[in-house]
PDB file of N, CA and C in Angstrom:
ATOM      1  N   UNK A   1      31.182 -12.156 -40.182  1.00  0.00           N
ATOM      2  CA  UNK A   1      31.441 -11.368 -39.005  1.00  0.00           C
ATOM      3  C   UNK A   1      32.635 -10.478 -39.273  1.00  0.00           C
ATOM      4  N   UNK A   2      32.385  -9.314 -38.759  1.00  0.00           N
ATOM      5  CA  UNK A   2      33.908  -8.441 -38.813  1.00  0.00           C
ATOM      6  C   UNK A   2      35.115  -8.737 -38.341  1.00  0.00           C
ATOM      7  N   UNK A   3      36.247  -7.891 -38.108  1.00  0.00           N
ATOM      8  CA  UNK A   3      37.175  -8.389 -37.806  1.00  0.00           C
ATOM      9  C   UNK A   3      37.477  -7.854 -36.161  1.00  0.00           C
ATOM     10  N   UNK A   4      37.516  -8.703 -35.076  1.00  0.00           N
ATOM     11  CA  UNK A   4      37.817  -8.358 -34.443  1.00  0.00           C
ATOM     12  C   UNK A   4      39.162  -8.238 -33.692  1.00  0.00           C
ATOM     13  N   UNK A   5      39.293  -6.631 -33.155  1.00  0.00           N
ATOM     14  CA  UNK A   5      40.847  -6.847 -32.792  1.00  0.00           C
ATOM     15  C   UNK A   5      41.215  -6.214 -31.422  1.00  0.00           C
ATOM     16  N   UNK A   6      41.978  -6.048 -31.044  1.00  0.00           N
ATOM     17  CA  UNK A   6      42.805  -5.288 -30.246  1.00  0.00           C
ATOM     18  C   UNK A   6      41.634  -4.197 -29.678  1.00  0.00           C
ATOM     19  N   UNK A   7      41.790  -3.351 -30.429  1.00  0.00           N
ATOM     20  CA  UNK A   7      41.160  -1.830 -29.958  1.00  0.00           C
ATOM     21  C   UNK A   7      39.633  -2.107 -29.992  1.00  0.00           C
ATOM     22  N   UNK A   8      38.978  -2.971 -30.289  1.00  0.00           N
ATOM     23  CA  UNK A   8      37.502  -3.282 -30.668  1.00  0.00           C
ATOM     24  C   UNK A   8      37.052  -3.873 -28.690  1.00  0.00           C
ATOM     25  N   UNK A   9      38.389  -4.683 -28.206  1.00  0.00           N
ATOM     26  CA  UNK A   9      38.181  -5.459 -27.051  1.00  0.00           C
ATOM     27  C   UNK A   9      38.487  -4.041 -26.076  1.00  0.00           C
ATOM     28  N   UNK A  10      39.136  -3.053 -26.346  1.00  0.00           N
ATOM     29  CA  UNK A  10      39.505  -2.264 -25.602  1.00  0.00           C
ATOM     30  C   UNK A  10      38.295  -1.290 -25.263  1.00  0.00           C
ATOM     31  N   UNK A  11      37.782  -1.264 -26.571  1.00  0.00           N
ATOM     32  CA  UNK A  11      36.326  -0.001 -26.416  1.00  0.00           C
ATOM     33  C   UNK A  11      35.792  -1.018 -25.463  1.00  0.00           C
ATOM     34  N   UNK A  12      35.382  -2.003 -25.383  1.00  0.00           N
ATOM     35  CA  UNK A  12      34.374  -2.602 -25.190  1.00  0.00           C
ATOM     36  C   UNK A  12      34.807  -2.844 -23.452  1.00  0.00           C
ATOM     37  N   UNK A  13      35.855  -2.963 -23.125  1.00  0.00           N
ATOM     38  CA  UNK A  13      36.323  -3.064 -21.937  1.00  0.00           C
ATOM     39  C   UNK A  13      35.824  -1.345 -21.113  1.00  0.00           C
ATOM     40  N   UNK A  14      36.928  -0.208 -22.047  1.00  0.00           N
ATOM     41  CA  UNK A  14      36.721   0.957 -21.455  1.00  0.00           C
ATOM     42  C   UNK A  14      34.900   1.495 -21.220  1.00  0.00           C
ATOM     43  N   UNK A  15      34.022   0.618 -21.785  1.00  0.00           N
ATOM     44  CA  UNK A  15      32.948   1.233 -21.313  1.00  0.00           C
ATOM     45  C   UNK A  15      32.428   0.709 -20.521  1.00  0.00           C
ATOM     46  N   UNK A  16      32.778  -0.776 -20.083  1.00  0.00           N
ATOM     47  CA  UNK A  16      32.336  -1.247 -18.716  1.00  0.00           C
ATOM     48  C   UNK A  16      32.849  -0.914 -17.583  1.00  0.00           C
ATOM     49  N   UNK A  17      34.178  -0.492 -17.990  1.00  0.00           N
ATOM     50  CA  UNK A  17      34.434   0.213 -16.744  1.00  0.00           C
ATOM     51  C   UNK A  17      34.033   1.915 -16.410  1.00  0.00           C
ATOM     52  N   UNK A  18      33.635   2.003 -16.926  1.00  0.00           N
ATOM     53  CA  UNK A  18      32.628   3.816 -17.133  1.00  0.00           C
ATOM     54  C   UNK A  18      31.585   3.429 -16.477  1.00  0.00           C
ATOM     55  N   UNK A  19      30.998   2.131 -16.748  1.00  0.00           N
ATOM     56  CA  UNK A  19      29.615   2.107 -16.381  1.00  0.00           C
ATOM     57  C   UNK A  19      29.962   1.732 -14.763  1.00  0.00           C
ATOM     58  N   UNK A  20      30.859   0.862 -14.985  1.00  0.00           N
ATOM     59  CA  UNK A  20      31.051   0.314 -13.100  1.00  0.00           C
ATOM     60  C   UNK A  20      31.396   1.377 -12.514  1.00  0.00           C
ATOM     61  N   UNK A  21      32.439   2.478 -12.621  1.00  0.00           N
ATOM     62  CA  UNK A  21      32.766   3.552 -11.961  1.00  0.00           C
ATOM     63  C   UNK A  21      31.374   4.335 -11.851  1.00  0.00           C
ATOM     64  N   UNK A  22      30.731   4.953 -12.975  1.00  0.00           N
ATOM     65  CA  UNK A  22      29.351   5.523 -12.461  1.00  0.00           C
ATOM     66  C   UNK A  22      28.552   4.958 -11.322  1.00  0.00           C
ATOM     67  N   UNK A  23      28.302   3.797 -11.910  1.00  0.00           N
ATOM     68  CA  UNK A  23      27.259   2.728 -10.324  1.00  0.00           C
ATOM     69  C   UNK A  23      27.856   2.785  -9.232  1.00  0.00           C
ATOM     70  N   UNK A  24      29.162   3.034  -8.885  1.00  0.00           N
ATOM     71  CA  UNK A  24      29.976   3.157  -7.912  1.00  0.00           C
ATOM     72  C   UNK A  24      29.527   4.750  -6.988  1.00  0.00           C
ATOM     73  N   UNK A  25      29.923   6.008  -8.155  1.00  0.00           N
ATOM     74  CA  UNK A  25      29.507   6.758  -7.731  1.00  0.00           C
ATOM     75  C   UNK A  25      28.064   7.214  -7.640  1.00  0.00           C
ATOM     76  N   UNK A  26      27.315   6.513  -8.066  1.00  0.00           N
ATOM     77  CA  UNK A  26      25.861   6.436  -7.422  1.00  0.00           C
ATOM     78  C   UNK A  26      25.642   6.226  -6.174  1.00  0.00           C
ATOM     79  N   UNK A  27      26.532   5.321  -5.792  1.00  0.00           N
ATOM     80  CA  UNK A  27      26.366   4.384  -4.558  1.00  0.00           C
ATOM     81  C   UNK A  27      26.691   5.047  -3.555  1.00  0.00           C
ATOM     82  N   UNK A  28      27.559   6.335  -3.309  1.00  0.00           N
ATOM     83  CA  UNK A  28      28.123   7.255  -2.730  1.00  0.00           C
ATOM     84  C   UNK A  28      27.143   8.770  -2.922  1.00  0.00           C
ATOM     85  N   UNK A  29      27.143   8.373  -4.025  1.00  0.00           N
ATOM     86  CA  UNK A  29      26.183  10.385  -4.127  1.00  0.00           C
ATOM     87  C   UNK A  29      24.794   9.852  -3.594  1.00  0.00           C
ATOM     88  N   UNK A  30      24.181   9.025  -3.163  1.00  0.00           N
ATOM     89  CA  UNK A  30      22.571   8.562  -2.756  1.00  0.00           C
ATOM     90  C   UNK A  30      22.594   8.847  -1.383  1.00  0.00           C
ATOM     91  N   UNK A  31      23.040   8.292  -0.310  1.00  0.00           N
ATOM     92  CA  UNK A  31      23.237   8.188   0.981  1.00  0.00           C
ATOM     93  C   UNK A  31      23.322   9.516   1.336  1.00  0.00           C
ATOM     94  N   UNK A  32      24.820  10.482   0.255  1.00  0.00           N
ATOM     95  CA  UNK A  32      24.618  12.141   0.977  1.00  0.00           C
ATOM     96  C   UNK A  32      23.794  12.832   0.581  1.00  0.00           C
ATOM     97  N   UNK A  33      23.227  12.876  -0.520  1.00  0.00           N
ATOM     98  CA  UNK A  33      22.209  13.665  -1.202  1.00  0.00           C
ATOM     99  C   UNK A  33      20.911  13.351  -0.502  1.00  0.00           C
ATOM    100  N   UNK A  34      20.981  12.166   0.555  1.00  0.00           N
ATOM    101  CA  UNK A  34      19.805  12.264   1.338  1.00  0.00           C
ATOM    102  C   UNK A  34      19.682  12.299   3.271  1.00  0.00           C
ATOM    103  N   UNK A  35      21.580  12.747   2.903  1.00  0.00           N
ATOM    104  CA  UNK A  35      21.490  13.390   4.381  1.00  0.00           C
ATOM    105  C   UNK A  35      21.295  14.963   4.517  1.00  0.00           C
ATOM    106  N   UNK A  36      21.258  15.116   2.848  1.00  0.00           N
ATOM    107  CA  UNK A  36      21.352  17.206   2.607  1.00  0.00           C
ATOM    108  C   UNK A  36      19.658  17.133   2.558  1.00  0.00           C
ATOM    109  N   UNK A  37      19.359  16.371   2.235  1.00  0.00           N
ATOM    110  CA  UNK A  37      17.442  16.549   1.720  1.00  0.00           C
ATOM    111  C   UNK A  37      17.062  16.486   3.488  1.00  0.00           C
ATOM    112  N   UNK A  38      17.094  15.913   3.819  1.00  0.00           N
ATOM    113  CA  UNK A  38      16.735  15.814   5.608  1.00  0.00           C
ATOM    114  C   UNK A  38      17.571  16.656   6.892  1.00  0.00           C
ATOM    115  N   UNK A  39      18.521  17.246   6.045  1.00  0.00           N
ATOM    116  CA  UNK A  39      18.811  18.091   6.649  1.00  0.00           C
ATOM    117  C   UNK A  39      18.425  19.601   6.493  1.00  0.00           C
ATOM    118  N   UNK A  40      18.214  19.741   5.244  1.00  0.00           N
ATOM    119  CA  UNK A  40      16.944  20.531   4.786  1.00  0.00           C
ATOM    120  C   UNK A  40      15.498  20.845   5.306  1.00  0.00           C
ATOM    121  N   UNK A  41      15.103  19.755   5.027  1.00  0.00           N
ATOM    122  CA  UNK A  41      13.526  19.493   5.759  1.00  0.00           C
ATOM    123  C   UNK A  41      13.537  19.635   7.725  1.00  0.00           C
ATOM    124  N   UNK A  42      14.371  19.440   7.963  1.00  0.00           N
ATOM    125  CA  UNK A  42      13.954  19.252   9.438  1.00  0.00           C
ATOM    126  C   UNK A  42      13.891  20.552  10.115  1.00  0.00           C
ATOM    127  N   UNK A  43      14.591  21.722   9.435  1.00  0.00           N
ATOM    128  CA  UNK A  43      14.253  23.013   9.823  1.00  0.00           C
ATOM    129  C   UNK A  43      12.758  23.611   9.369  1.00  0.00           C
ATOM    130  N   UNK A  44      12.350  22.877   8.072  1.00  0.00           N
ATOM    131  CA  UNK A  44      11.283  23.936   7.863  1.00  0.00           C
ATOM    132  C   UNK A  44      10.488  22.612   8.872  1.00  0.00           C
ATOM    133  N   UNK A  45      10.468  21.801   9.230  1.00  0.00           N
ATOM    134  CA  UNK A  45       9.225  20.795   9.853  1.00  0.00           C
ATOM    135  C   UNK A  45       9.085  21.338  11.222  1.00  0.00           C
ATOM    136  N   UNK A  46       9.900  22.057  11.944  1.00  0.00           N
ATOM    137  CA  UNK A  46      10.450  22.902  13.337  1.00  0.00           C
ATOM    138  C   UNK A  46       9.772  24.009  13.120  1.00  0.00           C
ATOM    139  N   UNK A  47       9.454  24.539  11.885  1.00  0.00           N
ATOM    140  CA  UNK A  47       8.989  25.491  11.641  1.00  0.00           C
ATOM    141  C   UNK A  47       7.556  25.543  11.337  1.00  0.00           C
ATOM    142  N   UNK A  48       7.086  24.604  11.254  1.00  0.00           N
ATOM    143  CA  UNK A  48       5.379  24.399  11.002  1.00  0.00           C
ATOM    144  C   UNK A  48       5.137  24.723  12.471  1.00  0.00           C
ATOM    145  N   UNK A  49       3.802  25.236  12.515  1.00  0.00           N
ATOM    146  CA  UNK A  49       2.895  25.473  13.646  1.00  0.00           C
ATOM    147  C   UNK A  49       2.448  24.355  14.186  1.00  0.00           C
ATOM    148  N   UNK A  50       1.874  23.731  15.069  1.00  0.00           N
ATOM    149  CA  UNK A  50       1.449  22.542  15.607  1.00  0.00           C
ATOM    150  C   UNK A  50      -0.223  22.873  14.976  1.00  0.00           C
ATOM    151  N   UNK A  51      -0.487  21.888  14.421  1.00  0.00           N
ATOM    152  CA  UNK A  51      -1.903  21.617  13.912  1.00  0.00           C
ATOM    153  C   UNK A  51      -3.080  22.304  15.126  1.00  0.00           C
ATOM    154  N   UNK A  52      -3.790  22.746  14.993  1.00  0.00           N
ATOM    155  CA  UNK A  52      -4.827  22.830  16.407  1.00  0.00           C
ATOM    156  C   UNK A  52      -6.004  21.338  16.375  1.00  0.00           C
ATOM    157  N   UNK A  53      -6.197  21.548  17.023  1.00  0.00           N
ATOM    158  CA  UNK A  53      -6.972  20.190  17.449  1.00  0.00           C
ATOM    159  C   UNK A  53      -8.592  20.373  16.970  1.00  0.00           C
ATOM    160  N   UNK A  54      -8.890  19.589  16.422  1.00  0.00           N
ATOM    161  CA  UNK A  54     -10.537  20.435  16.438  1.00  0.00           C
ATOM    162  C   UNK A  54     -10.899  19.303  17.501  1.00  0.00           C
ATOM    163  N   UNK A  55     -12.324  19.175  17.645  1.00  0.00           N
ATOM    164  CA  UNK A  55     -13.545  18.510  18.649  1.00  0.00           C
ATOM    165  C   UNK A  55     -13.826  17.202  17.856  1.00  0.00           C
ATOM    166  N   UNK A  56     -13.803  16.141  18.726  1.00  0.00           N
ATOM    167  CA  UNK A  56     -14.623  15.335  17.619  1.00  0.00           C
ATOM    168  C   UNK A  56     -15.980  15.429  17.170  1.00  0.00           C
ATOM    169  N   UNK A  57     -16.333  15.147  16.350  1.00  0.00           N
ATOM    170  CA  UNK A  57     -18.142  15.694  16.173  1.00  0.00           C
ATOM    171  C   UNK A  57     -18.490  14.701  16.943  1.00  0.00           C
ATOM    172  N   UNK A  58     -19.679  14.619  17.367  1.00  0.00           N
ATOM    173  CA  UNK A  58     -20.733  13.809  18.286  1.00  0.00           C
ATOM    174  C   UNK A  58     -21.643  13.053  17.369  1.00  0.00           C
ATOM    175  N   UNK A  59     -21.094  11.326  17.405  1.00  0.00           N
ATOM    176  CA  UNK A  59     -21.992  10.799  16.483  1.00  0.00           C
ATOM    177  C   UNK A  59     -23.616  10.862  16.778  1.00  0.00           C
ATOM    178  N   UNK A  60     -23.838  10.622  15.241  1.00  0.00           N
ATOM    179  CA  UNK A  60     -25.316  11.269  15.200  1.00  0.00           C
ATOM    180  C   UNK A  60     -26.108  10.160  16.317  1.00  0.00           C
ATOM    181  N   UNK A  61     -27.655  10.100  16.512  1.00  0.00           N
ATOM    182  CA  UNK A  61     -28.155   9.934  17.076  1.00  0.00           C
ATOM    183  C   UNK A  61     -28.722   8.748  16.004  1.00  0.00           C
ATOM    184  N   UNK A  62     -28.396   7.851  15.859  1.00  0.00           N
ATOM    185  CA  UNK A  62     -28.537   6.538  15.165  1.00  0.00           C
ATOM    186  C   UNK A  62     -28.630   5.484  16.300  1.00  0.00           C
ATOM    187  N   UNK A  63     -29.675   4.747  15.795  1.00  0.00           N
ATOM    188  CA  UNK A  63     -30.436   4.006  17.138  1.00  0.00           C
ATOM    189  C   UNK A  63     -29.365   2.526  17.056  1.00  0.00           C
ATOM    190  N   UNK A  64     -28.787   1.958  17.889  1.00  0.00           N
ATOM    191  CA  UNK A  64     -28.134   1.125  18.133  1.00  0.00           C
ATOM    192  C   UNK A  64     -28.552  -0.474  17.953  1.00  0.00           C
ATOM    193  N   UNK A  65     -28.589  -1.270  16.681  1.00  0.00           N
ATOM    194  CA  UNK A  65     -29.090  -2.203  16.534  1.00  0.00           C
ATOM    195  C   UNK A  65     -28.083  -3.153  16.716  1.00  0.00           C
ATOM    196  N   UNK A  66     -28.236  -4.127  17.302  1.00  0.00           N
ATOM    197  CA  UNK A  66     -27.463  -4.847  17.831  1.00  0.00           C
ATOM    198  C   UNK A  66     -28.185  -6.525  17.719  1.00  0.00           C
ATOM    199  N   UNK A  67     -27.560  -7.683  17.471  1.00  0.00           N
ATOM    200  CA  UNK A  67     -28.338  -8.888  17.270  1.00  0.00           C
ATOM    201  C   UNK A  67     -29.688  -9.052  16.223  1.00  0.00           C
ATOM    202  N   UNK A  68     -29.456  -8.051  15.298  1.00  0.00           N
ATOM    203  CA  UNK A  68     -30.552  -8.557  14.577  1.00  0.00           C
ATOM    204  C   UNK A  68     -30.264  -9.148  13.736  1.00  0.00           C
ATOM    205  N   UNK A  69     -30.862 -10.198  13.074  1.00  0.00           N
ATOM    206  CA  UNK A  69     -30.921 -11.358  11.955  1.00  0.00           C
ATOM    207  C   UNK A  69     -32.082 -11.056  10.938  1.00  0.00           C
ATOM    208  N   UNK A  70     -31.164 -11.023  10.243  1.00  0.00           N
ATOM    209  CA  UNK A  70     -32.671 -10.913   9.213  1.00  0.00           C
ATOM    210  C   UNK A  70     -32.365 -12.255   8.062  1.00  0.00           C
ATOM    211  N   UNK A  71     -33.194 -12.252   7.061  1.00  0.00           N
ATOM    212  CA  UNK A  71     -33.172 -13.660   6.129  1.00  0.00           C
ATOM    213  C   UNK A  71     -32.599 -13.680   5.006  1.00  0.00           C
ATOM    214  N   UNK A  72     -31.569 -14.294   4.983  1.00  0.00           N
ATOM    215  CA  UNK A  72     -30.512 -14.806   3.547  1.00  0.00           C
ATOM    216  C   UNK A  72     -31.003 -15.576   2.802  1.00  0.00           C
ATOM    217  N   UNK A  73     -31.432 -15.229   1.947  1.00  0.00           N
ATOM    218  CA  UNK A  73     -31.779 -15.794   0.597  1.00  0.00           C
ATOM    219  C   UNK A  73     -30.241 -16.838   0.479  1.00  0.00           C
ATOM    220  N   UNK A  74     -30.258 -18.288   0.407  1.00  0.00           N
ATOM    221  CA  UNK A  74     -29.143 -18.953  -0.397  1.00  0.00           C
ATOM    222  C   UNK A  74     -29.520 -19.941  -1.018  1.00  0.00           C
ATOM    223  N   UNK A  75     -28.879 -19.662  -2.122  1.00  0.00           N
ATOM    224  CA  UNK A  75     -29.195 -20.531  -3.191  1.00  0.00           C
ATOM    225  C   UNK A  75     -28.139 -21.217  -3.597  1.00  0.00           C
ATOM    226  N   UNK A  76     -28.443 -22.787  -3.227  1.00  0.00           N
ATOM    227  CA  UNK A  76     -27.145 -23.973  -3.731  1.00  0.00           C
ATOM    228  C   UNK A  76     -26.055 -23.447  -3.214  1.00  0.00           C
ATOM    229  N   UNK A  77     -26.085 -22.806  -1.601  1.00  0.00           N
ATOM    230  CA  UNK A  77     -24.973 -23.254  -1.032  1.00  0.00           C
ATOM    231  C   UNK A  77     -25.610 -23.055  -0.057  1.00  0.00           C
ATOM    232  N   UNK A  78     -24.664 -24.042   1.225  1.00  0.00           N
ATOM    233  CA  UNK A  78     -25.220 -24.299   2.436  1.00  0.00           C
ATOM    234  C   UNK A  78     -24.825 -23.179   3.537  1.00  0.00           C
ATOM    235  N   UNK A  79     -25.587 -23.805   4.657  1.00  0.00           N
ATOM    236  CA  UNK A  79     -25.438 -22.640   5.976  1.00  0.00           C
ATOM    237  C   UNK A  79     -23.746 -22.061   6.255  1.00  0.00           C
ATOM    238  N   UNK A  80     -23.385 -22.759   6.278  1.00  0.00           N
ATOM    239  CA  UNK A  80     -21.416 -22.994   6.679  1.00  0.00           C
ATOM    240  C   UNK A  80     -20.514 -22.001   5.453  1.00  0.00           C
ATOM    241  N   UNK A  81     -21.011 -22.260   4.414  1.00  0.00           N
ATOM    242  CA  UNK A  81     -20.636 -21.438   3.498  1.00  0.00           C
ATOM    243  C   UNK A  81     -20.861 -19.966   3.408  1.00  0.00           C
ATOM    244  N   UNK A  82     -22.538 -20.258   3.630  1.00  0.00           N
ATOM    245  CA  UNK A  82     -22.601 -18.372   4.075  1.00  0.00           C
ATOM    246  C   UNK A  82     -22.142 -17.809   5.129  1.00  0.00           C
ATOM    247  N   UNK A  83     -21.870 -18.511   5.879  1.00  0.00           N
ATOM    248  CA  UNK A  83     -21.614 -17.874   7.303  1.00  0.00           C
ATOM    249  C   UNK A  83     -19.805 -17.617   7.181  1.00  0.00           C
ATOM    250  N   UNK A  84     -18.998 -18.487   6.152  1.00  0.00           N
ATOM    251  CA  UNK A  84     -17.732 -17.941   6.239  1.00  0.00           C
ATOM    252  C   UNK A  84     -17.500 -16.804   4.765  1.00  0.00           C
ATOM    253  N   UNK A  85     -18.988 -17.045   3.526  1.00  0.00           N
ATOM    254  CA  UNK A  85     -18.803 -15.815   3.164  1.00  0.00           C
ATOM    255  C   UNK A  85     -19.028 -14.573   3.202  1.00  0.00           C
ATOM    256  N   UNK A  86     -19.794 -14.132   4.647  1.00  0.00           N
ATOM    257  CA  UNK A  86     -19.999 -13.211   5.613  1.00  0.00           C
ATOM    258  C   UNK A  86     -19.306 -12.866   6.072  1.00  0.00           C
ATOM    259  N   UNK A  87     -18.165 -13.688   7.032  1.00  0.00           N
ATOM    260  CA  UNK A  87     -17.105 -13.146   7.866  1.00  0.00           C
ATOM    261  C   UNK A  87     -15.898 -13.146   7.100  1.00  0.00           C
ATOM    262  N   UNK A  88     -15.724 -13.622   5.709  1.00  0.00           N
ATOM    263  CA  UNK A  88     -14.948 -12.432   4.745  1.00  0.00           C
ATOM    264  C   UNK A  88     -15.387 -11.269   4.107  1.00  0.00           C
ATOM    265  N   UNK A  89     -16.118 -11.143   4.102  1.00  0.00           N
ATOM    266  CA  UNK A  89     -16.950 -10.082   3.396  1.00  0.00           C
ATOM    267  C   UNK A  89     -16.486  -9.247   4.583  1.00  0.00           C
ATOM    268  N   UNK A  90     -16.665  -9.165   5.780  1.00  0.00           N
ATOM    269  CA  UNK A  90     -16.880  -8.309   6.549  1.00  0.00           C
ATOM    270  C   UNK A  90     -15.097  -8.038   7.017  1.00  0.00           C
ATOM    271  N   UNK A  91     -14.577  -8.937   7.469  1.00  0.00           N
ATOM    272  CA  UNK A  91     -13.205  -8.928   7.981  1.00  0.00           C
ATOM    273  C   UNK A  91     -12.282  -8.285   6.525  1.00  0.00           C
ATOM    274  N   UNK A  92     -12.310  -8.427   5.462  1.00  0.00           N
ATOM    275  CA  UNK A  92     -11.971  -7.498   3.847  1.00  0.00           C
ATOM    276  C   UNK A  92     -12.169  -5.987   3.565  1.00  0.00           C
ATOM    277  N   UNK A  93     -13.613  -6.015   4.041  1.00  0.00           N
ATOM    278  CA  UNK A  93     -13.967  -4.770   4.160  1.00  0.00           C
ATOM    279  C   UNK A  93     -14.412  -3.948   5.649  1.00  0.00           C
ATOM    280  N   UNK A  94     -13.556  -4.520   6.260  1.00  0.00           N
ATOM    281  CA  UNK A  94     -13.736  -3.902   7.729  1.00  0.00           C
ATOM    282  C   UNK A  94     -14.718  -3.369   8.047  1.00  0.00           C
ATOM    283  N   UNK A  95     -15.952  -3.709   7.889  1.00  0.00           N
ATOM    284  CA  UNK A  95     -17.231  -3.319   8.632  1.00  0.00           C
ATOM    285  C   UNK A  95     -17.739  -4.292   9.896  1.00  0.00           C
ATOM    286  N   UNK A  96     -17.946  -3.998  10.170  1.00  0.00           N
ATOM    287  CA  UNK A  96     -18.787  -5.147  11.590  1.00  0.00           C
ATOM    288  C   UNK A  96     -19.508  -5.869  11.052  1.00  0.00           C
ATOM    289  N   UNK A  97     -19.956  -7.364  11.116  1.00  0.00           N
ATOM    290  CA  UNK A  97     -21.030  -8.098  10.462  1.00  0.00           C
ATOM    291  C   UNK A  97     -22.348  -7.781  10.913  1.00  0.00           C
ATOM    292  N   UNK A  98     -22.321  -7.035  12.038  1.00  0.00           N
ATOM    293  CA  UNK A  98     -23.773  -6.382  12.163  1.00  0.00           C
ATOM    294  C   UNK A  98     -24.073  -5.394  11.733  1.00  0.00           C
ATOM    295  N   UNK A  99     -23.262  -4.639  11.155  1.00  0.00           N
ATOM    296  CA  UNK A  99     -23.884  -3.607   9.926  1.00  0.00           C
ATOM    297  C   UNK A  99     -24.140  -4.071   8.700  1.00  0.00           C
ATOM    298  N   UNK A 100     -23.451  -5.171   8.343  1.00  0.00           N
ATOM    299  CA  UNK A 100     -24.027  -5.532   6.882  1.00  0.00           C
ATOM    300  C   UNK A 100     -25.244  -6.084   6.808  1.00  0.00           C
ATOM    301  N   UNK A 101     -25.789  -5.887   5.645  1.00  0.00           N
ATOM    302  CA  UNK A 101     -26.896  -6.626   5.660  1.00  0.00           C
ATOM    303  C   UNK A 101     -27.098  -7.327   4.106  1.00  0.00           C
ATOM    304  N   UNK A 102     -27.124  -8.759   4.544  1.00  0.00           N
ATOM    305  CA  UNK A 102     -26.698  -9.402   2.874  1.00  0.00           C
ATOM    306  C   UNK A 102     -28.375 -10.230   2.677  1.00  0.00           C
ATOM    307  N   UNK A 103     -28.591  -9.879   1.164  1.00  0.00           N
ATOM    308  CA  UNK A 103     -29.927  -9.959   0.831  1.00  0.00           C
ATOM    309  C   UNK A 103     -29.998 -11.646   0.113  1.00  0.00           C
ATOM    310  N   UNK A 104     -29.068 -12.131  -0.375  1.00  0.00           N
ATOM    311  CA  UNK A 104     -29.014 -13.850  -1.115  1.00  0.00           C
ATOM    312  C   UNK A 104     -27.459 -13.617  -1.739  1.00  0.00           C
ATOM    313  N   UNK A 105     -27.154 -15.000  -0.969  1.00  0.00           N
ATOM    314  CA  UNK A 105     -26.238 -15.759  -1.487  1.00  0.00           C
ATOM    315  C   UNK A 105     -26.036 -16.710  -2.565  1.00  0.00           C
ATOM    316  N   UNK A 106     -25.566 -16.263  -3.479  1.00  0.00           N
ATOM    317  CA  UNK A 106     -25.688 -17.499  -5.238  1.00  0.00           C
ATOM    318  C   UNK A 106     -24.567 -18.031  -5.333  1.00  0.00           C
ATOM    319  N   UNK A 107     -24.486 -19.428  -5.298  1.00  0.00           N
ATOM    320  CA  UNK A 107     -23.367 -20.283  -5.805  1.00  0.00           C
ATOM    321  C   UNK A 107     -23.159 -20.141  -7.472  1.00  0.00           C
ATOM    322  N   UNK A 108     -21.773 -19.633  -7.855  1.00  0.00           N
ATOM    323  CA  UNK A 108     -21.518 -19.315  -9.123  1.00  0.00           C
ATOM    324  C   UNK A 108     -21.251 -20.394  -9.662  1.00  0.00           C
TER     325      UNK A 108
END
């Protein structure tokens, strides 16, 4: 190992304190540099036009099925199982369980 001395502990000191003084002034230049960015922005956001509104379109004329059951294929798993891997399926992918329509269930 080399020799360590005096001025070797001193570099090594003077750059931690470089680094702590920088993080310091990070800690200070963040907060204003993002009261100038929003103080910036809030004139041109005053300055946008208000969006116009369009119409909602009129959903199409799709016939309203409601309570229908149709037949699940399941294979080696029981009623209870499909029925809670339905209402994840559906509650995951936010569809209504009466729009899905699931063709067989396979135990992996």
């Amino acid at each position: 190992m080399g020799n360590l001395t005096a001025s070797s502990f001193l570099v090594a000191l003077s750059g931690m304190v470089i680094v702590f003084i920088m993080l310091a002034v990070l800690c200070f230049m963040i907060p204003i540099i993002s009261k100038v960015v929003l103080a910036i922005q809030k004139p041109q956001v005053n300055n946008r036009v208000a969006p116009t509104t369009r119409p909602k379109p009129e959903p199409s004329a799709q016939p309203n099925v409601t309570g229908v059951a149709g037949e699940v294929a399941l294979i080696d798993v029981d009623e209870k199982t499909a029925a809670c891997i339905m209402a994840i399926v559906s509650h995951e992918t936010g569809i209504p369980l009466s729009e899905l329509i699931f063709k067989s269930i396979k135990a992996i």
